[in-house]
C-alpha atoms as a PDB file:
ATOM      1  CA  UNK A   1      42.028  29.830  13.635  1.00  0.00           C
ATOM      2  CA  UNK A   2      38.202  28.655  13.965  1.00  0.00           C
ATOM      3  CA  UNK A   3      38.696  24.274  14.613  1.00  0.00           C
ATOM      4  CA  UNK A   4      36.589  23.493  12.263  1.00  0.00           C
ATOM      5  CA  UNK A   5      38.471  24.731   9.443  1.00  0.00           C
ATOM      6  CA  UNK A   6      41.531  23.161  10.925  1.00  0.00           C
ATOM      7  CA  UNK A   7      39.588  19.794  11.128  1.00  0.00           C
ATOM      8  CA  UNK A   8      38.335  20.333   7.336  1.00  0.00           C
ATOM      9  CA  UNK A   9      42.161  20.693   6.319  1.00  0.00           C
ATOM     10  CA  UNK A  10      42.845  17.650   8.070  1.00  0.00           C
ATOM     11  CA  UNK A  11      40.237  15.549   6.552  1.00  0.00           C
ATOM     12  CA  UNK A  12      41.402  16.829   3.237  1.00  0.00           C
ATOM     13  CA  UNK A  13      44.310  15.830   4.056  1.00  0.00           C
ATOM     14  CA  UNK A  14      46.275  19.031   4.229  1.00  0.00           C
ATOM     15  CA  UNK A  15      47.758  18.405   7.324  1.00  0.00           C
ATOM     16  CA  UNK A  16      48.759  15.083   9.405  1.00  0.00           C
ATOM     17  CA  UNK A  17      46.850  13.877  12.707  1.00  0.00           C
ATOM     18  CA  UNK A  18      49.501  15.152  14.591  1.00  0.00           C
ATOM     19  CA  UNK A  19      49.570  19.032  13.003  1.00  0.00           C
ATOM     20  CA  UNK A  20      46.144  19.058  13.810  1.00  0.00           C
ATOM     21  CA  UNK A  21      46.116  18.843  17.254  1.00  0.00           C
ATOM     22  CA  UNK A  22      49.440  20.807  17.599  1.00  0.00           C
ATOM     23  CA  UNK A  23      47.671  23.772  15.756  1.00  0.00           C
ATOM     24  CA  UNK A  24      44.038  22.817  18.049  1.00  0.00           C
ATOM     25  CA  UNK A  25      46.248  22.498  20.827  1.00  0.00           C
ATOM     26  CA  UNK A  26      45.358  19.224  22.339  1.00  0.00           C
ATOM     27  CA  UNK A  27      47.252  15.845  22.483  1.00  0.00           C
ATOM     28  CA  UNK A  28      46.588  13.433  19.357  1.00  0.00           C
ATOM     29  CA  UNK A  29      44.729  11.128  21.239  1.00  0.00           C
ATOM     30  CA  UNK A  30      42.082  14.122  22.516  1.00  0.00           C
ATOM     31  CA  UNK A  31      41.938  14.691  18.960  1.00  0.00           C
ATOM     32  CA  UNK A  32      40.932  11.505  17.596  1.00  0.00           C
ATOM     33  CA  UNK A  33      37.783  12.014  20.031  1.00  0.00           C
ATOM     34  CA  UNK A  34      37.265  15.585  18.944  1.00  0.00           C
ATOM     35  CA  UNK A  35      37.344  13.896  15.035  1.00  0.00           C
ATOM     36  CA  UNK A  36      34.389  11.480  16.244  1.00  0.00           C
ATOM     37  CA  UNK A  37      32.490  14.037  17.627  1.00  0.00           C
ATOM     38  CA  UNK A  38      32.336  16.433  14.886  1.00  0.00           C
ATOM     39  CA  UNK A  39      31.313  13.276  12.373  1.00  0.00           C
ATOM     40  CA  UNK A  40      28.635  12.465  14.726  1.00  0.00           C
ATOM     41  CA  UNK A  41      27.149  15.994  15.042  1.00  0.00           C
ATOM     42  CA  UNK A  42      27.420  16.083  10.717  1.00  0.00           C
ATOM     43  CA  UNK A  43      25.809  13.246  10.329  1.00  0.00           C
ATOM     44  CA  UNK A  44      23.215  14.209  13.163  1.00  0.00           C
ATOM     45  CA  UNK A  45      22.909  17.413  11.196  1.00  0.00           C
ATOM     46  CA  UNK A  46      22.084  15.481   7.921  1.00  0.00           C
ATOM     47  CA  UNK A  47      19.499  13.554   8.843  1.00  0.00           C
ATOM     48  CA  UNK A  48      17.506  16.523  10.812  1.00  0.00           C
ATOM     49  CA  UNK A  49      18.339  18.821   6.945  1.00  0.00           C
ATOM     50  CA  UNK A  50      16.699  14.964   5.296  1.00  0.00           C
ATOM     51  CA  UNK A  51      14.022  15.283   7.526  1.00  0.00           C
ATOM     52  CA  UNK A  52      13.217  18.727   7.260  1.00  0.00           C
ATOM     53  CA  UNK A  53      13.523  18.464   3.370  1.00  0.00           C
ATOM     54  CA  UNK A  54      11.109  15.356   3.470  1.00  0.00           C
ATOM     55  CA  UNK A  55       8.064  17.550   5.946  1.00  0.00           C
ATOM     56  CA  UNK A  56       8.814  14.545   8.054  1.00  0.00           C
ATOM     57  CA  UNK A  57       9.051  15.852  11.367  1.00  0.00           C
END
């Protein structure tokens, strides 16, 4: 199953903390890490899609 779907149910709330990282296989803690990553790398993505969409460069 592709993680990022699995981390989409998860923020949805479809499944608990701890059913995400069983079905990621990683401990909850590692996952709570994994969570901060991906928010950082959306919100990275954002702002360069802002930029882009602004001709600021």
């Amino acid at each position: 199953m592709d993680k990022r779907k699995v981390i989409e149910a998860y923020r949805r709330g479809f499944l608990t903390l701890q059913e995400c990282a069983q079905i990621l296989g990683v401990e909850k803690t590692q996952i709570i890490d994994i969570l901060d990553h991906a928010a950082t790398e959306m919100q990275r993505s954002q702002h360069e899609d802002h930029r882009h969409a602004t001709g600021n460069l």
